[in-house]
N, C-alpha and C. Protein backbone atom coordinates (compact mmCIF):
# COMPACT_ATOMS: atom_id res chain seq x y z
N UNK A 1 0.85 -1.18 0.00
CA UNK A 1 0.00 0.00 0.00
C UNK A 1 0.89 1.24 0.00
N UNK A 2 0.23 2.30 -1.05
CA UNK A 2 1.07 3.10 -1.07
C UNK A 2 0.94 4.18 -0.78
N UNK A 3 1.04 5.65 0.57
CA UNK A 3 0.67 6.06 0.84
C UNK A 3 1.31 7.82 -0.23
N UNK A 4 0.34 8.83 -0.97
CA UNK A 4 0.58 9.84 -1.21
C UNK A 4 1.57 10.75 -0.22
N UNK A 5 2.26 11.64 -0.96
CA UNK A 5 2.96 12.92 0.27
C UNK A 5 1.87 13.53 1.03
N UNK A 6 1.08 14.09 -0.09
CA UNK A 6 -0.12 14.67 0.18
C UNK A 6 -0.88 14.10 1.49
N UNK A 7 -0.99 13.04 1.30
CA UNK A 7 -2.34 12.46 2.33
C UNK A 7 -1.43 12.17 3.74
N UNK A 8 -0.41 12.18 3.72
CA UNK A 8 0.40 11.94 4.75
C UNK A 8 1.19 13.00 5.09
N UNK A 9 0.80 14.43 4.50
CA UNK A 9 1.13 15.79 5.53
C UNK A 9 -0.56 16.13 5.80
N UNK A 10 -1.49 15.87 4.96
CA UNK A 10 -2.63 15.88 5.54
C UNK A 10 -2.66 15.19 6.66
N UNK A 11 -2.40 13.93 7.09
CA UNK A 11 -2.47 13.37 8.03
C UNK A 11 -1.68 14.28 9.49
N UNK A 12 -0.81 13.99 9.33
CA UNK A 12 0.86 14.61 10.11
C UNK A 12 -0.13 16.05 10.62
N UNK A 13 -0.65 16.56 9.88
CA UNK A 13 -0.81 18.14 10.33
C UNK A 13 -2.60 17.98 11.41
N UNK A 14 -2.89 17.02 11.41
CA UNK A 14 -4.11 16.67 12.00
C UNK A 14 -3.53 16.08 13.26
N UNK A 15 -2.53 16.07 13.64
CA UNK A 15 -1.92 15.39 14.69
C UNK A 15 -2.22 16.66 15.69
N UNK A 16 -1.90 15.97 17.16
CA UNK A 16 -1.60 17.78 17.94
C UNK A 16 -0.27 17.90 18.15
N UNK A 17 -0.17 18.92 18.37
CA UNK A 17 1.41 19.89 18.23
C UNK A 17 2.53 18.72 18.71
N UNK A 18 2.41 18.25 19.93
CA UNK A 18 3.83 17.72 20.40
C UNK A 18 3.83 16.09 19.89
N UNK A 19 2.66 15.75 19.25
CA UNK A 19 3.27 14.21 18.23
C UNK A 19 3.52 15.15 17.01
N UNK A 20 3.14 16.29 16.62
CA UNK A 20 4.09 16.71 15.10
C UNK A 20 5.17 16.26 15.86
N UNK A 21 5.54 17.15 16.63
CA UNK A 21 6.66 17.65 16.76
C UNK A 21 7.84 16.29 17.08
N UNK A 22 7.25 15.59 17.89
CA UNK A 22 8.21 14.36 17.38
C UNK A 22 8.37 13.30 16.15
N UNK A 23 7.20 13.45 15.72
CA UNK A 23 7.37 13.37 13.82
C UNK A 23 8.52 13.96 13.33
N UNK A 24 8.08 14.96 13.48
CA UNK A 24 9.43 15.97 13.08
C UNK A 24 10.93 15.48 13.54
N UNK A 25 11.10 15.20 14.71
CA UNK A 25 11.97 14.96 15.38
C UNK A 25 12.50 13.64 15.00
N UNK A 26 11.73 12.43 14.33
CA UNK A 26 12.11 11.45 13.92
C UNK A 26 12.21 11.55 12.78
N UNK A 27 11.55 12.27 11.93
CA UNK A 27 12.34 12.72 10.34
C UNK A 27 13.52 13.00 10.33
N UNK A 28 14.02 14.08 10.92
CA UNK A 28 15.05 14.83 10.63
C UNK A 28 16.44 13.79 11.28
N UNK A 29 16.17 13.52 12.15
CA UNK A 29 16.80 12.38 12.97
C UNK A 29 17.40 11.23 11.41
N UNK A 30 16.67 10.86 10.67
CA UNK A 30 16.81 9.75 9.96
C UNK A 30 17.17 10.29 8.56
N UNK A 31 17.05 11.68 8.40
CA UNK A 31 17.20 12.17 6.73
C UNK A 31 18.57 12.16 7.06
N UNK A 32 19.82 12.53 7.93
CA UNK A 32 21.30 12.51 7.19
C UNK A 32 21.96 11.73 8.68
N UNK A 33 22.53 10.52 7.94
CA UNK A 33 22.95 10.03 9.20
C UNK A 33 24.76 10.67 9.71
N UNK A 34 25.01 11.83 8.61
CA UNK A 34 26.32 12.12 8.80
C UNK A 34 26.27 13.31 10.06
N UNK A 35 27.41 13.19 10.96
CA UNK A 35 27.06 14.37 11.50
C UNK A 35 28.56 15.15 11.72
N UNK A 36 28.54 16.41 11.69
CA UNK A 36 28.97 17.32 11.08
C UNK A 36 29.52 17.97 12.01
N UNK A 37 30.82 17.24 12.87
CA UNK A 37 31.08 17.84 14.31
C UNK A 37 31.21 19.42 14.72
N UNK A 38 31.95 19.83 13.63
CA UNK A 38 31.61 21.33 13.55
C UNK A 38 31.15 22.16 13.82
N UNK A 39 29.64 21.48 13.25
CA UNK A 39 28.33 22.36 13.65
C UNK A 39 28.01 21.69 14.57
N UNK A 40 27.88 20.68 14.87
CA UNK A 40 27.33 20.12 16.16
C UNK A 40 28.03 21.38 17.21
N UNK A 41 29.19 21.73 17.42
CA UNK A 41 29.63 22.16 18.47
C UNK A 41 29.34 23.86 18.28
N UNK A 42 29.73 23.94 17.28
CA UNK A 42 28.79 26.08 16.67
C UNK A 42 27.35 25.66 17.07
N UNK A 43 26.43 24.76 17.29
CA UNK A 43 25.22 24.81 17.64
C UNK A 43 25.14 24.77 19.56
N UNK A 44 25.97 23.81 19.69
CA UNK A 44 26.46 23.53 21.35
C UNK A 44 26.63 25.22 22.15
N UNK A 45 28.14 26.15 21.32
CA UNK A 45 27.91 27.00 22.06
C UNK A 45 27.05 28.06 21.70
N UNK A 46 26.21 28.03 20.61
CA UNK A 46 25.43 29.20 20.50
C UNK A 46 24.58 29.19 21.55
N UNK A 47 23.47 27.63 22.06
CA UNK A 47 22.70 27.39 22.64
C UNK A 47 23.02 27.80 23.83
N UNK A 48 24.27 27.17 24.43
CA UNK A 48 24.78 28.06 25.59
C UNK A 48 24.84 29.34 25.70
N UNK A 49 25.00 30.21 24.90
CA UNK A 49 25.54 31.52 24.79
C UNK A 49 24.16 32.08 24.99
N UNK A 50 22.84 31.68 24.17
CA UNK A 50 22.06 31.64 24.80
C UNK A 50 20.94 32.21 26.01
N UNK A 51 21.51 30.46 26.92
CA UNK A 51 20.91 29.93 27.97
C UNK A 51 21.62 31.00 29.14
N UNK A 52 23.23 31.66 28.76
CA UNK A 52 23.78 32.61 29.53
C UNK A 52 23.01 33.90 29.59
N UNK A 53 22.62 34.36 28.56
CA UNK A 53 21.80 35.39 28.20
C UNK A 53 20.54 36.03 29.01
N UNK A 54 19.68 34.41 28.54
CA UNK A 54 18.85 34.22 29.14
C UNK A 54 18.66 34.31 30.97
N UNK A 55 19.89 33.43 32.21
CA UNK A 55 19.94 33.08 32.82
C UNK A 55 20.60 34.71 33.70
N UNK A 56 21.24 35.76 32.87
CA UNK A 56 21.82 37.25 33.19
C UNK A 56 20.66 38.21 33.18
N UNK A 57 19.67 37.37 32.46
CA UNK A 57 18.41 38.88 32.55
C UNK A 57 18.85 39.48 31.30
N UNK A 58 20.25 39.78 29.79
CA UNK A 58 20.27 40.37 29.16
C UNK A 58 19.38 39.96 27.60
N UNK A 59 18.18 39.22 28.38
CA UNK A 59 17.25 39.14 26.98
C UNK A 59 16.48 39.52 27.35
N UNK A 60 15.08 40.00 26.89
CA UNK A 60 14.04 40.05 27.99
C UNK A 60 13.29 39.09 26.88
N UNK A 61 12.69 38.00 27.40
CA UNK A 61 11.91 36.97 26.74
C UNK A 61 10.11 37.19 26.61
N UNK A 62 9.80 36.77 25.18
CA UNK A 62 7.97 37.22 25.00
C UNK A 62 7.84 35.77 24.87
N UNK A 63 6.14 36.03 25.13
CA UNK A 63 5.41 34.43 24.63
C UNK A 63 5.79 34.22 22.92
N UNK A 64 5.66 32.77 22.73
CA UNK A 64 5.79 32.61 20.94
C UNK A 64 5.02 33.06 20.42
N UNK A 65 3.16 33.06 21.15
CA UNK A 65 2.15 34.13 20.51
C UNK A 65 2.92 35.41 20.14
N UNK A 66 3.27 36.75 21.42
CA UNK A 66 3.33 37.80 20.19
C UNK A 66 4.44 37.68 19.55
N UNK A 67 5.80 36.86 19.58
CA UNK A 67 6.85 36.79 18.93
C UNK A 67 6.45 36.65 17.52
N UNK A 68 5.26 35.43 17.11
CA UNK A 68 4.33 35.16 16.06
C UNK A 68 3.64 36.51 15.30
N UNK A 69 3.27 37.30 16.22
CA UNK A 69 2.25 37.83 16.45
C UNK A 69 2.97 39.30 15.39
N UNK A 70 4.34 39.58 15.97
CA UNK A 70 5.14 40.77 16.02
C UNK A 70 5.94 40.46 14.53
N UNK A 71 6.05 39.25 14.41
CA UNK A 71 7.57 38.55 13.25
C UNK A 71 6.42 39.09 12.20
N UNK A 72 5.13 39.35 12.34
CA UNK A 72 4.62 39.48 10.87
C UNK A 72 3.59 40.51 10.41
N UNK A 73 4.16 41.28 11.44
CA UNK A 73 3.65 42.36 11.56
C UNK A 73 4.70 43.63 11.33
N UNK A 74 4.70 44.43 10.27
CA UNK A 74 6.19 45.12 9.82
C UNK A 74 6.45 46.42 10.92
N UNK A 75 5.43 46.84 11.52
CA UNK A 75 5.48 47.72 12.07
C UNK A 75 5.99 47.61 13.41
N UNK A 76 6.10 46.28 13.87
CA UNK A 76 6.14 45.91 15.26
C UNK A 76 7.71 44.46 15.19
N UNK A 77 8.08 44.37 14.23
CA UNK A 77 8.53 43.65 13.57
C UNK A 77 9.69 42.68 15.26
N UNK A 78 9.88 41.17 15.49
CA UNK A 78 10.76 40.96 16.10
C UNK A 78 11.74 40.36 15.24
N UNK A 79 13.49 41.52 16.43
CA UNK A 79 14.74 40.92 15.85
C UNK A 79 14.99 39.72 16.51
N UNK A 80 15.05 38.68 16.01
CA UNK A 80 15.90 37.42 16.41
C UNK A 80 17.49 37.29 16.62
C-alpha cells in the first residue's frame, strides 16, 4: 500500500502539536545520518551563549504568541 505525500502531511498536520513535533523529530533524525562535528559544536555553544543570556536577565523573553504575532507584523517587527 502506497501512501501519497499529500495524504500523509494531511495526516501529520491533523496530529496535535507535540506528536508533530516528534514526527518531526524522527524525520530529521533519519534524513542525514552524517554528522557534522563542527556544527554540532557552533550549535552547542550558540545554545549556551544563549541559555547565559537568558539566565543574566540580558534578553528580555515574550510568549511565541506575540513573537508570532510581532515577526509578521512590519510595524512591530521581532529581531531574532
Amino acid at each position: 500500500m502506497t501512501t501519497e505525500p499529500a495524504e500523509l502531511l494531511r495526516d501529520a498536520l491533523s496530529l496535535p502539536a507535540e506528536a508533530r513535533a516528534a514526527l518531526v523529530d524522527s524525520l530529521l533524525e533519519r534524513l542525514d545520518a552524517t554528522v557534522d562535528d563542527d556544527s554540532c559544536n557552533a550549535w552547542k555553544a550558540e545554545i549556551n551563549r544563549r541559555l547565559r543570556q537568558m539566565n543574566n536577565d540580558v534578553v528580555q523573553l515574550i510568549p511565541w504568541d506575540d513573537a508570532r504575532k510581532g515577526s509578521s507584523d512590519s510595524q512591530t517587527r521581532v529581531q531574532f
